[in-house]
Every structure is written in C-alpha cells, then in structure tokens.
C-alpha atoms as a PDB file:
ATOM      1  CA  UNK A   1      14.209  -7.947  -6.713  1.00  0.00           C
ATOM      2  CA  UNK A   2      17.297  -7.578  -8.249  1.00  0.00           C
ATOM      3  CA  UNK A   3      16.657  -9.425 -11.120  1.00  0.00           C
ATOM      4  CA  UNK A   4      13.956  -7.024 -11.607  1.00  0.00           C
ATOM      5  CA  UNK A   5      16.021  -4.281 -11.149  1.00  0.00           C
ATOM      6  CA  UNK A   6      17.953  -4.892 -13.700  1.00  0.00           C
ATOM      7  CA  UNK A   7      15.271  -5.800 -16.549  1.00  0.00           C
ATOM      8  CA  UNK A   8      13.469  -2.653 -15.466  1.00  0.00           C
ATOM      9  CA  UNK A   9      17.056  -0.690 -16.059  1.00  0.00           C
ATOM     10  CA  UNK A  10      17.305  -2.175 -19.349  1.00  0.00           C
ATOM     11  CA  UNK A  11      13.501  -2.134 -20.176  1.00  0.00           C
ATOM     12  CA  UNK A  12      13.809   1.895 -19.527  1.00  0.00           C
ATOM     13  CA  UNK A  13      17.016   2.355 -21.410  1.00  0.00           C
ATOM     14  CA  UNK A  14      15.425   0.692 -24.349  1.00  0.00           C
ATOM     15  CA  UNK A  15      12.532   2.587 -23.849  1.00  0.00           C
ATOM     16  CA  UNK A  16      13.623   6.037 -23.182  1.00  0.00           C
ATOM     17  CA  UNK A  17      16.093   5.644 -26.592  1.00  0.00           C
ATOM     18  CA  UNK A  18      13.392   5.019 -28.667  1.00  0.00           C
ATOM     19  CA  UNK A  19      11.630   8.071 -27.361  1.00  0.00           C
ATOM     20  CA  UNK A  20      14.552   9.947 -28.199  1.00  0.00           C
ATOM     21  CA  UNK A  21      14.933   8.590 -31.558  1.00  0.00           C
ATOM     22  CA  UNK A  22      11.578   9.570 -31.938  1.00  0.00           C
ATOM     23  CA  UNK A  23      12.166  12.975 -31.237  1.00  0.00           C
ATOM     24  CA  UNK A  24       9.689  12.543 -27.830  1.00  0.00           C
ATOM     25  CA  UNK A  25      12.418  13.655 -25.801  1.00  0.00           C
ATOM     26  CA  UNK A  26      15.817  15.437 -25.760  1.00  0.00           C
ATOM     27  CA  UNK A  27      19.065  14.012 -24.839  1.00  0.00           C
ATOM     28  CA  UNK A  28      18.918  14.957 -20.999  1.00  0.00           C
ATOM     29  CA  UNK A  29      14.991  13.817 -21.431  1.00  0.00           C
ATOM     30  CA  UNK A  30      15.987  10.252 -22.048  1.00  0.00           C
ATOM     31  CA  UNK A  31      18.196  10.048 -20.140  1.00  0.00           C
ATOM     32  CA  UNK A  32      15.718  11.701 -16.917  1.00  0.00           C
ATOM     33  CA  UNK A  33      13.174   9.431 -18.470  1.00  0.00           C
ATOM     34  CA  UNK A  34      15.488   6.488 -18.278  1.00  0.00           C
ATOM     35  CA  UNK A  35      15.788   7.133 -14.604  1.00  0.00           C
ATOM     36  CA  UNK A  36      12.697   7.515 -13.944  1.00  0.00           C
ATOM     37  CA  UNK A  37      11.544   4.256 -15.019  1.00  0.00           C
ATOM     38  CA  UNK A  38      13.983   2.642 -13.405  1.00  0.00           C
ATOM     39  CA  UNK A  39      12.898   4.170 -10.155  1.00  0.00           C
ATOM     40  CA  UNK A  40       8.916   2.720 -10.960  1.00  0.00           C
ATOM     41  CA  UNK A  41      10.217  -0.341 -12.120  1.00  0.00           C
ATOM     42  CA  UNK A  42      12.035  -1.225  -8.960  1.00  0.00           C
ATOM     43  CA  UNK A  43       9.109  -0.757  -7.180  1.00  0.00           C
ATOM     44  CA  UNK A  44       7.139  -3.369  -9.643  1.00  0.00           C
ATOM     45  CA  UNK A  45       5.958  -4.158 -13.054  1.00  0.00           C
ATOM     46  CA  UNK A  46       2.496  -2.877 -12.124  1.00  0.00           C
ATOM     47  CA  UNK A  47       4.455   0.878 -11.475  1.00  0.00           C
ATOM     48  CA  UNK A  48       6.094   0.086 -14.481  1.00  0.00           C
ATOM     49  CA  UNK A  49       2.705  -0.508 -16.187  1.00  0.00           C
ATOM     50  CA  UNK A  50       1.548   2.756 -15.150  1.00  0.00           C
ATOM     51  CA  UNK A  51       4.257   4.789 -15.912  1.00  0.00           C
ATOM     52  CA  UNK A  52       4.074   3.259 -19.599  1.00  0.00           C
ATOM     53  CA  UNK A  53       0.747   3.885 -20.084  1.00  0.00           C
ATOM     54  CA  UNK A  54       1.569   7.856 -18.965  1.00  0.00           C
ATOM     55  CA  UNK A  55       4.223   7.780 -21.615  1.00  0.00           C
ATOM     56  CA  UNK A  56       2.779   6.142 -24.564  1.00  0.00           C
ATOM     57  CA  UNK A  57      -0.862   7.794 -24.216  1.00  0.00           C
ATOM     58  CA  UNK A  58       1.125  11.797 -24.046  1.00  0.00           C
ATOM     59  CA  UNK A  59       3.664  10.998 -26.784  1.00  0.00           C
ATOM     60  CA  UNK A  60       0.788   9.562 -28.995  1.00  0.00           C
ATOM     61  CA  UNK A  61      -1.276  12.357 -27.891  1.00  0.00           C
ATOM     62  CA  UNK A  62       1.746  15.241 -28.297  1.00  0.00           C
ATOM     63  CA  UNK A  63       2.276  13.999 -31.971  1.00  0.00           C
ATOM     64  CA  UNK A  64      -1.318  14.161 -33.172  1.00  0.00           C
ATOM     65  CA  UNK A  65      -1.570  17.597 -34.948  1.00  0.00           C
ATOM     66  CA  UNK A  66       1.196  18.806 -33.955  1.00  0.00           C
ATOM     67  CA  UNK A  67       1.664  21.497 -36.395  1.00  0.00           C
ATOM     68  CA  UNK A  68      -1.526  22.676 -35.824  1.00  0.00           C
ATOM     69  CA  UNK A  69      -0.751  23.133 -32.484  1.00  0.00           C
ATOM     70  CA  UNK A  70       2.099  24.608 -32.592  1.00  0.00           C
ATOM     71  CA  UNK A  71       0.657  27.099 -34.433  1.00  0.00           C
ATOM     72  CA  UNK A  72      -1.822  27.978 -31.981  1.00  0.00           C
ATOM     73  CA  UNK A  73       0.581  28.168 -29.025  1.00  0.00           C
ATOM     74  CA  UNK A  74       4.132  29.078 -30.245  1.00  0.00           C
ATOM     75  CA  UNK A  75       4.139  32.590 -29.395  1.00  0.00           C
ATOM     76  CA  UNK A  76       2.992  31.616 -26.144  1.00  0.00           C
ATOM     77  CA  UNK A  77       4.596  28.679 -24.775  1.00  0.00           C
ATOM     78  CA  UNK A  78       7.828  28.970 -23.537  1.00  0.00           C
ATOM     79  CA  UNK A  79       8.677  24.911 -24.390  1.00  0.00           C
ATOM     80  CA  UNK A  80       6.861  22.877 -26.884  1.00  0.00           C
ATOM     81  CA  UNK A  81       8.218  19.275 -28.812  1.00  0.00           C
ATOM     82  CA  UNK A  82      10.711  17.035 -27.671  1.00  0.00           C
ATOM     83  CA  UNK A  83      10.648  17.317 -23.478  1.00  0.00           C
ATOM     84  CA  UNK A  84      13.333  17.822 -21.382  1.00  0.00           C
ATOM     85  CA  UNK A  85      14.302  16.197 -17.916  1.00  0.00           C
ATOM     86  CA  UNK A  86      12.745  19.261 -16.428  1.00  0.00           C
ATOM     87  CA  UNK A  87       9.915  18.243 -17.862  1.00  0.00           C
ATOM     88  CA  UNK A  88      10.065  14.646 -17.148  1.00  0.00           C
ATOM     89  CA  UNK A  89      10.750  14.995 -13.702  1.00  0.00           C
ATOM     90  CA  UNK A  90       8.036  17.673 -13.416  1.00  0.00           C
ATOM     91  CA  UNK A  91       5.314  15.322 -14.568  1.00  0.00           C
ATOM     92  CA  UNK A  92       7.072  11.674 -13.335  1.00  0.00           C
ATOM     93  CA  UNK A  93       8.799  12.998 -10.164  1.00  0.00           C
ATOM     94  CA  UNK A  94       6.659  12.447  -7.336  1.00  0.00           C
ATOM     95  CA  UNK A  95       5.771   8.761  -8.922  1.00  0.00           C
ATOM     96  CA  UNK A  96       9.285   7.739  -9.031  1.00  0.00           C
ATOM     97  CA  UNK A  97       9.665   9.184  -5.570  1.00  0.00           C
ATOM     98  CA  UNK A  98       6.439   7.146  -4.579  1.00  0.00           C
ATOM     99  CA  UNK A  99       7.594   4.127  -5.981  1.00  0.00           C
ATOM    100  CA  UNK A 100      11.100   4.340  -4.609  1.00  0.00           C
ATOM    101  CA  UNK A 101       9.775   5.156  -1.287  1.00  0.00           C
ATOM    102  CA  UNK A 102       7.506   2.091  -1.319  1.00  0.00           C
ATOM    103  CA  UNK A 103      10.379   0.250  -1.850  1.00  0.00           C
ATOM    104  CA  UNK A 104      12.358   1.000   1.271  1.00  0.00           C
ATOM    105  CA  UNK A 105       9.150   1.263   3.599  1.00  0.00           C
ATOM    106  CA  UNK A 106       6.246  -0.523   2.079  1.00  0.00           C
ATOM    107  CA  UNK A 107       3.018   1.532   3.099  1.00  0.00           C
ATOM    108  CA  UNK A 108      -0.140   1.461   1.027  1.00  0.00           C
ATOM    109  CA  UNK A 109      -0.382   4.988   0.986  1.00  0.00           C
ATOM    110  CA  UNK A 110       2.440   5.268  -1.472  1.00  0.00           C
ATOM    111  CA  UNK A 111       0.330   3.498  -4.006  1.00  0.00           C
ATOM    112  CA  UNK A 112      -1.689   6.539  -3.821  1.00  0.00           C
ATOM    113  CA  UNK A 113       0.544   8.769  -3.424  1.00  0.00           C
ATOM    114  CA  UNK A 114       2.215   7.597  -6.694  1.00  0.00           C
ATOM    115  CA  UNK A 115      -1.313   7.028  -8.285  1.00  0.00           C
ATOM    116  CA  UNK A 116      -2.833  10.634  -7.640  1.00  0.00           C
ATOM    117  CA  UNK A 117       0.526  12.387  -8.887  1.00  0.00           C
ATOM    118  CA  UNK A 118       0.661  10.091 -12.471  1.00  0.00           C
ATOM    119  CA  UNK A 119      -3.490  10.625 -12.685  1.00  0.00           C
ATOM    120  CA  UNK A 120      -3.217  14.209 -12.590  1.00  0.00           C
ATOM    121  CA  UNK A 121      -0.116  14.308 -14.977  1.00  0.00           C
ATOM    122  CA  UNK A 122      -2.193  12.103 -17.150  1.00  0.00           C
ATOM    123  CA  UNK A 123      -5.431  14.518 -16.578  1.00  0.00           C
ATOM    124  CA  UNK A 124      -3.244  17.708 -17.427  1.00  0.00           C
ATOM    125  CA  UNK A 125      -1.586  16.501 -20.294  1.00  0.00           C
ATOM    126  CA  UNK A 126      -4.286  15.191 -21.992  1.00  0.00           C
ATOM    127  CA  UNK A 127      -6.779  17.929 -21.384  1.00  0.00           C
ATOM    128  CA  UNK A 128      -3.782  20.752 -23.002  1.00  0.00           C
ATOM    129  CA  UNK A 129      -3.134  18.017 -25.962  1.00  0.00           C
ATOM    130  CA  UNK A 130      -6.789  17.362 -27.118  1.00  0.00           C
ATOM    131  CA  UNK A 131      -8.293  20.901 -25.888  1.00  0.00           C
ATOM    132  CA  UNK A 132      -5.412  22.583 -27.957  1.00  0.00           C
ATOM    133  CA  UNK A 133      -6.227  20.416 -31.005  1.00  0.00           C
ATOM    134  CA  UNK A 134      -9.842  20.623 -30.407  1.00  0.00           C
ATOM    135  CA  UNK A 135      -9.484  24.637 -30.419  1.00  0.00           C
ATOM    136  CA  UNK A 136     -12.709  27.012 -29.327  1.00  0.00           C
ATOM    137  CA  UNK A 137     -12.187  29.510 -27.224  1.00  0.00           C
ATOM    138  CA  UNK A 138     -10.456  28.989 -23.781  1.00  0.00           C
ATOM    139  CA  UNK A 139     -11.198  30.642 -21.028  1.00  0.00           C
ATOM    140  CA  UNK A 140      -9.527  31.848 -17.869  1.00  0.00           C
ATOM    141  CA  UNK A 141     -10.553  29.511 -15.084  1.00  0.00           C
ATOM    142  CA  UNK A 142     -10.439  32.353 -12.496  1.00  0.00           C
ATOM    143  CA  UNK A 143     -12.396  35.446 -14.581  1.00  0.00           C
ATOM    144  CA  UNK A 144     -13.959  33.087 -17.267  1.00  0.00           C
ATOM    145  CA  UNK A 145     -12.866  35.993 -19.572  1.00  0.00           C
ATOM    146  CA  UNK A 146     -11.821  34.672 -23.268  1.00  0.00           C
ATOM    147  CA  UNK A 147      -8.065  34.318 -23.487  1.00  0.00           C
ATOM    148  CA  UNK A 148      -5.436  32.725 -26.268  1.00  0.00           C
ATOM    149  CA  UNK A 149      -5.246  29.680 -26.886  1.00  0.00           C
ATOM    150  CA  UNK A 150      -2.235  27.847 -24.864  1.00  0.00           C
ATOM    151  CA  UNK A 151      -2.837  30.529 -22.108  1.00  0.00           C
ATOM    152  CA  UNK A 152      -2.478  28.712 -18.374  1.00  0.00           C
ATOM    153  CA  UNK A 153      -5.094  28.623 -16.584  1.00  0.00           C
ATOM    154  CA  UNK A 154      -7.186  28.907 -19.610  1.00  0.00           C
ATOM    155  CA  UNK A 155     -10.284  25.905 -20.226  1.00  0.00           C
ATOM    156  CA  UNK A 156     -12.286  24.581 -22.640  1.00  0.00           C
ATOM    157  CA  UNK A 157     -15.165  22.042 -22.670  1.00  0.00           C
ATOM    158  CA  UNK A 158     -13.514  19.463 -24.597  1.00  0.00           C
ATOM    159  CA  UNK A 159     -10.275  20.435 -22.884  1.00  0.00           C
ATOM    160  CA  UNK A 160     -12.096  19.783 -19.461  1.00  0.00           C
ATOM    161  CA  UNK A 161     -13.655  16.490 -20.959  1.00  0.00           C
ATOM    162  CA  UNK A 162     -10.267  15.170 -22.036  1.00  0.00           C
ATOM    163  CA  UNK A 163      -8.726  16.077 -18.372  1.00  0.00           C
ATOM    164  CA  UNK A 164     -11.656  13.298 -16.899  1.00  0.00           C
ATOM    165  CA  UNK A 165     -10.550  10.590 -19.565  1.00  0.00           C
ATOM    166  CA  UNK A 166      -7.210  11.244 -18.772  1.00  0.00           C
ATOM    167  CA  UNK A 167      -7.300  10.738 -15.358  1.00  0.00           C
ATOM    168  CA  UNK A 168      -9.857   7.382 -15.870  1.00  0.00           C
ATOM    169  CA  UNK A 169      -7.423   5.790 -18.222  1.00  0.00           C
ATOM    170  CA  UNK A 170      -4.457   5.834 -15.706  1.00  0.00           C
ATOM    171  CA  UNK A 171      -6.776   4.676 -13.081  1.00  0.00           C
ATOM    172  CA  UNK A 172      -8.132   2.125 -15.343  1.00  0.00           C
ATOM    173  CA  UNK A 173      -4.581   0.684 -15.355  1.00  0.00           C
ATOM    174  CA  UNK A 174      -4.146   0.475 -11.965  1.00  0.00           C
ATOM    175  CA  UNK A 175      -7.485  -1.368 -11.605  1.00  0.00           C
ATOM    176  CA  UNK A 176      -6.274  -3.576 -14.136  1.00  0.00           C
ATOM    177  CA  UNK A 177      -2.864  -4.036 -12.398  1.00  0.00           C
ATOM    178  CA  UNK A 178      -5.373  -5.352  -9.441  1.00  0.00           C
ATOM    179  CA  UNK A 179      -4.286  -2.005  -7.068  1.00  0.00           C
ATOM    180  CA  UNK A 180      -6.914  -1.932  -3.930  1.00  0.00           C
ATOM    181  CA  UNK A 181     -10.158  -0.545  -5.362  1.00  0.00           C
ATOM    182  CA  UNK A 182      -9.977   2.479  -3.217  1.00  0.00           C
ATOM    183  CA  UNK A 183      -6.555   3.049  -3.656  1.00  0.00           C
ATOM    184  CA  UNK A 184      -7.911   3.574  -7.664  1.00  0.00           C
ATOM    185  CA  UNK A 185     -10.677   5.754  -6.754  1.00  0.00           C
ATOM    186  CA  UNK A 186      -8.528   7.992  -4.563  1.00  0.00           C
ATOM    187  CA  UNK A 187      -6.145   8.254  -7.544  1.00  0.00           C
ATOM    188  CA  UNK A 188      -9.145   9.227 -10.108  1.00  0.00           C
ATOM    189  CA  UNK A 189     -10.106  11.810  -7.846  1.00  0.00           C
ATOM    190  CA  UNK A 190      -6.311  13.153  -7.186  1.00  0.00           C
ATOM    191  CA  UNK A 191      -6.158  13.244 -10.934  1.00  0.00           C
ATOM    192  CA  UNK A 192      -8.857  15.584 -11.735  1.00  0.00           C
ATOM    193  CA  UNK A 193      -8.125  18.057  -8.961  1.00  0.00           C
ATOM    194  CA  UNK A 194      -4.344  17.944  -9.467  1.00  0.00           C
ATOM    195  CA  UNK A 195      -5.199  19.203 -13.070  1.00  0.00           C
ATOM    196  CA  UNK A 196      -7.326  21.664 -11.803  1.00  0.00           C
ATOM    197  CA  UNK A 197      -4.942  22.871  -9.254  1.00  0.00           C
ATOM    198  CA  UNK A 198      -2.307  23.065 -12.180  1.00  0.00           C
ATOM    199  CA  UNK A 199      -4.669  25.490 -14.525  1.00  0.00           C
ATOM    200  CA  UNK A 200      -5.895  27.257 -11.486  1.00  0.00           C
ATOM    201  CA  UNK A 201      -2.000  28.085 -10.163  1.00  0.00           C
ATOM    202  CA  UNK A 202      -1.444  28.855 -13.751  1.00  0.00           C
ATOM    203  CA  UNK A 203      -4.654  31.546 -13.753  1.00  0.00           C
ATOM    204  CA  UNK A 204      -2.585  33.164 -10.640  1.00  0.00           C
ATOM    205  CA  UNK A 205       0.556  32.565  -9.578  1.00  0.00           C
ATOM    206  CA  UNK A 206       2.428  31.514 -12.876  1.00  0.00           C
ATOM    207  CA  UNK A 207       5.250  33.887 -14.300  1.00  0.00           C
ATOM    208  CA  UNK A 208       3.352  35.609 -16.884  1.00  0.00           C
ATOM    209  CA  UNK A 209       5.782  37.808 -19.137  1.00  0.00           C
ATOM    210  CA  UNK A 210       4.697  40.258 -21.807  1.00  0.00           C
ATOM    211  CA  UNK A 211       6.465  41.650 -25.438  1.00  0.00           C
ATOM    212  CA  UNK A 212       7.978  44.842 -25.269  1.00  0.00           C
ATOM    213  CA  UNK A 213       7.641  45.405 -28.793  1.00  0.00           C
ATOM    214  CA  UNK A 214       4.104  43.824 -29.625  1.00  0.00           C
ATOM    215  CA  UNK A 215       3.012  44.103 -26.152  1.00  0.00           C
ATOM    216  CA  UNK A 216       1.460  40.454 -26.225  1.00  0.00           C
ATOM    217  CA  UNK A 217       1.927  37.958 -23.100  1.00  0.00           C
ATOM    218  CA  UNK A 218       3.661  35.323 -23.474  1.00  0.00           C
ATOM    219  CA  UNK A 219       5.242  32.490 -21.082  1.00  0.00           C
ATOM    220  CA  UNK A 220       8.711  32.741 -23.805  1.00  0.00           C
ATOM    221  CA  UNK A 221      11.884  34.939 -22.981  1.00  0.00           C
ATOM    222  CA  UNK A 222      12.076  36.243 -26.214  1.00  0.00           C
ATOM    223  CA  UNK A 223       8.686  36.575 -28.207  1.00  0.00           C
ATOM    224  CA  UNK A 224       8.042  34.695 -31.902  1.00  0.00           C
ATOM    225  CA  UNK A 225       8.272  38.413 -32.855  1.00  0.00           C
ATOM    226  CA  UNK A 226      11.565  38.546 -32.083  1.00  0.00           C
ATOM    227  CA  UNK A 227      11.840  40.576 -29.579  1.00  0.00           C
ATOM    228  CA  UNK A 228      12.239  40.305 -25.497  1.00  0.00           C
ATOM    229  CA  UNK A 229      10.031  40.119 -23.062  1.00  0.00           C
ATOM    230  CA  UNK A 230       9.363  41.424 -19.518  1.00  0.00           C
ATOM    231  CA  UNK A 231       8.216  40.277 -15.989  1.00  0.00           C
ATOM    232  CA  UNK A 232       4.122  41.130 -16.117  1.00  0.00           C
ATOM    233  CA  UNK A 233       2.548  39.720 -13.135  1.00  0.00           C
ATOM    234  CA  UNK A 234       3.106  35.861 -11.305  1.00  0.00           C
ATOM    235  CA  UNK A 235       5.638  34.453  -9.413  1.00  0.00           C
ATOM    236  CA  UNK A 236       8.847  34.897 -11.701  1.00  0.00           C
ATOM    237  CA  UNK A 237      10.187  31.357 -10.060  1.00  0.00           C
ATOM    238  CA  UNK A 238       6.754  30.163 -10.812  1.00  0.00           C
ATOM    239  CA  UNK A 239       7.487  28.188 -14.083  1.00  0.00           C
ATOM    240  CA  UNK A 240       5.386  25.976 -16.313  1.00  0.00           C
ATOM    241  CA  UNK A 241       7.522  23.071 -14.932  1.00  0.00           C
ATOM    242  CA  UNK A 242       7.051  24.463 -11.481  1.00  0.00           C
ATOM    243  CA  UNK A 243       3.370  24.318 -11.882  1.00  0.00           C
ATOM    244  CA  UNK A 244       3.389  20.368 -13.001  1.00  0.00           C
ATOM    245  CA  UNK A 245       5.110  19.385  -9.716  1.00  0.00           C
ATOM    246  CA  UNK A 246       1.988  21.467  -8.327  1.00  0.00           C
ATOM    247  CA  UNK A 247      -0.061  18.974 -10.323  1.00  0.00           C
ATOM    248  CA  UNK A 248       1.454  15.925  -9.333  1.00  0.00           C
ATOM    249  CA  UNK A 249       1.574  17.142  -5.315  1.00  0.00           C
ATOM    250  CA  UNK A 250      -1.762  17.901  -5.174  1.00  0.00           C
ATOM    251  CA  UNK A 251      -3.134  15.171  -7.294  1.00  0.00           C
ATOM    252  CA  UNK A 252      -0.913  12.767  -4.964  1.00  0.00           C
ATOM    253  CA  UNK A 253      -2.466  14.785  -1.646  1.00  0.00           C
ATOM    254  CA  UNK A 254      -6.182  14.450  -2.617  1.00  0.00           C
ATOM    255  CA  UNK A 255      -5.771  10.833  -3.435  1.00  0.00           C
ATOM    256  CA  UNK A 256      -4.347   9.602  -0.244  1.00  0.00           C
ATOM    257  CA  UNK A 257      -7.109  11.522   1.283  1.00  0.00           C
ATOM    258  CA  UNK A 258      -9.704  10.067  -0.504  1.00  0.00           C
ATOM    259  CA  UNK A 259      -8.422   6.517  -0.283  1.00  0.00           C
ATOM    260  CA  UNK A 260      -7.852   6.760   3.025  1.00  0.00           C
ATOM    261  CA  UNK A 261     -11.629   7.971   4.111  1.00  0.00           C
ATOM    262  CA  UNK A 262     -12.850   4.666   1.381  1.00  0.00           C
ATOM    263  CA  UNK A 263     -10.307   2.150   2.997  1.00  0.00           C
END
C-alpha cells in the first residue's frame, strides 16, 4: 500500500496543480484538493476513480457558460469561480473521511458511505451548473413560489433532471470500478436525496441576507450594488458550504440504508 500511497500523493499533486493553473481552484483549493485525493487514493484506485470523475465532470461543467452564469447569479451568490478548500472539503469531505476510514477498519459500509456523499455532491453540482445555464424560472422547493435564479432551495425541471444524471454517472463509475451492486444502488439513491436535502435546507435554514440599499436578498456580505447587507432570516452559521456537508451526510446516510436493506 505504500507504493500506492505515494503514486496517489503524486497523482493528486499533479492533479490538483493543473486545476489551479486552470483557474478551477484557488491556492488553499489545491492544495485541500491535493489532500483530499490523497486521502481516496490511499484507500484505492477505484476511490481514486471516483473522486476523478467528481472533479473532471464539475470543472467541465463549472466552465461551460460561465459568463452567462455569472450573470445570472452574481448578485446572489456569495462564492462563484475558482473554489476554495472550504469548498472542497464541503463537497469531498465525508469521501475522504470514508475512504480513510476504510482504510484503518475495512467495513463495506464505508463504500457507501463514501459513495452516497460523492453521488449527492455529484447530483448537486450538476443540477446548479446545467439548471443555471439552462435558465427558466426556479422555484422555491418549499412554497413553489417563483424566485431568482441562483436562489437555494430554488428548482427547475432541467435543474432536477441534471441532479438524476449526476448522481447516475458517479454511480455508473462505481459499477464500473466492480463496487457490490447494491452498494451502487444505495449510492444512486443517497445521491438524489442528498441533493434534495441540500436545496431543501437551503429553502429553510440557510443564512439568507438582504441589501440595505436595494433591499434585494442575497447570500453576499456586500451586494453587487455596492452596498452591505443584513441578517434576513436562516441560520447565520448556516452557510452555502455548511449546506454541502448537509449534502454529502445525508446522501452518505440514505445510501448505507438502502444498501444495507438490498445486501
């Protein structure tokens, strides 16, 4: 295992550079992102695999349109571009801690543990990418009253479509990787409800802040208007970020329910 330690060290390194030269990711990103990998590696080339296909799929994804997007969502999102290790460990967290875990007490149930959390990352990020890009009109999973788009908590059809693909082509890699057949099914179902638990916390209990000049809510500190912003309703500890580990928990939860009930 060592020698697969250190390929998967080097492997990530290489990796999480070139994300940064790409702009993917910011300094403390690559470096969280380098870490990260490491971690999955450790615990195999298939977690490796996975964690890859998370990567590549959101960066390619992220990039597509991206001015476009950004101009749909800047006055409401308080992050957007290169991510952070906040961000990195928010969405690859409870995979690395799956995979690390595996590695000092093998148990099955890590796999979908580790599955469910990186399905539901997968799910989330690719529903917000493509249902942004898509545009319509989103609506607030908890009212179904029209709302901005890049609210949280706010869905779209195509947005909900791309949250199933999402979570079918990260299990789709762990069926190729040969993981136990109801080990991937537990993780496809993790992934979808870990997304929905994300936009449904974000609906409720996610720090919602709003301009005191414009009066417009926003998720950003200071407003694209310029001007700050207050505490309007949410959890004010209850971050975007804060919401993805939601994801990934409850994504991870729901899978090694269901895989347990098909083993």
């Amino acid at each position: 295992m060592i020698e697969r330690v250190t390929a998967g060290v080097a492997l990530a390194t290489v990796i999480a550079i070139a994300a940064r030269a790409a702009r993917a990711l910011t300094v403390d990103g690559a470096i969280a992102a380098g870490l990260v990998g490491a971690s999955s590696i450790a615990a195999g080339w298939s977690w490796g695999a996975l964690l890859l296909a998370f990567f590549l799929s959101s960066s390619v994804l992220s990039r597509i349109g991206i001015d476009i997007k950004r101009r749909r969502t800047s006055a409401l999102l308080e992050k957007g571009g290169e991510r952070d290790a906040v961000q990195v460990l928010a969405n690859g967290g409870v995979f690395a801690a799956a995979a690390l875990a595996s590695v000092v007490h093998p148990w099955e149930g890590w796999l979908a543990i580790g599955g469910g959390a990186l399905a539901a990352a997968t799910a989330d990020t690719w529903s917000t990418e493509i249902g942004t890009l898509a545009g319509g009109e989103p609506r607030l999973l908890t009212t179904w009253r029209a709302v901005p788009t890049g609210t949280s908590g706010g869905v779209t059809g195509v947005g909900s479509l791309a949250m199933v693909l999402g979570s079918a082509f990260l299990t789709l890699v762990m069926a190729a990787a040969v993981w136990p057949r109801h080990v991937v099914a537990g993780a496809f179902v993790g992934g979808v409800l870990g997304s929905l638990a994300d936009s449904l916390a974000g609906a409720t209990v996610q720090a919602r802040r709003r301009c005191t000049s414009c009066d417009a809510l926003t998720e950003r500190a200071i407003h694209s208007c310029g001007a700050s912003t207050v505490h309007a309703g949410g959890a004010s500890w209850m971050t975007n970020d804060a919401v993805n580990v939601l994801c990934g928990v409850a994504g991870a939860a729901a899978a090694l329910v269901v895989s347990r009930a098909l083993a």
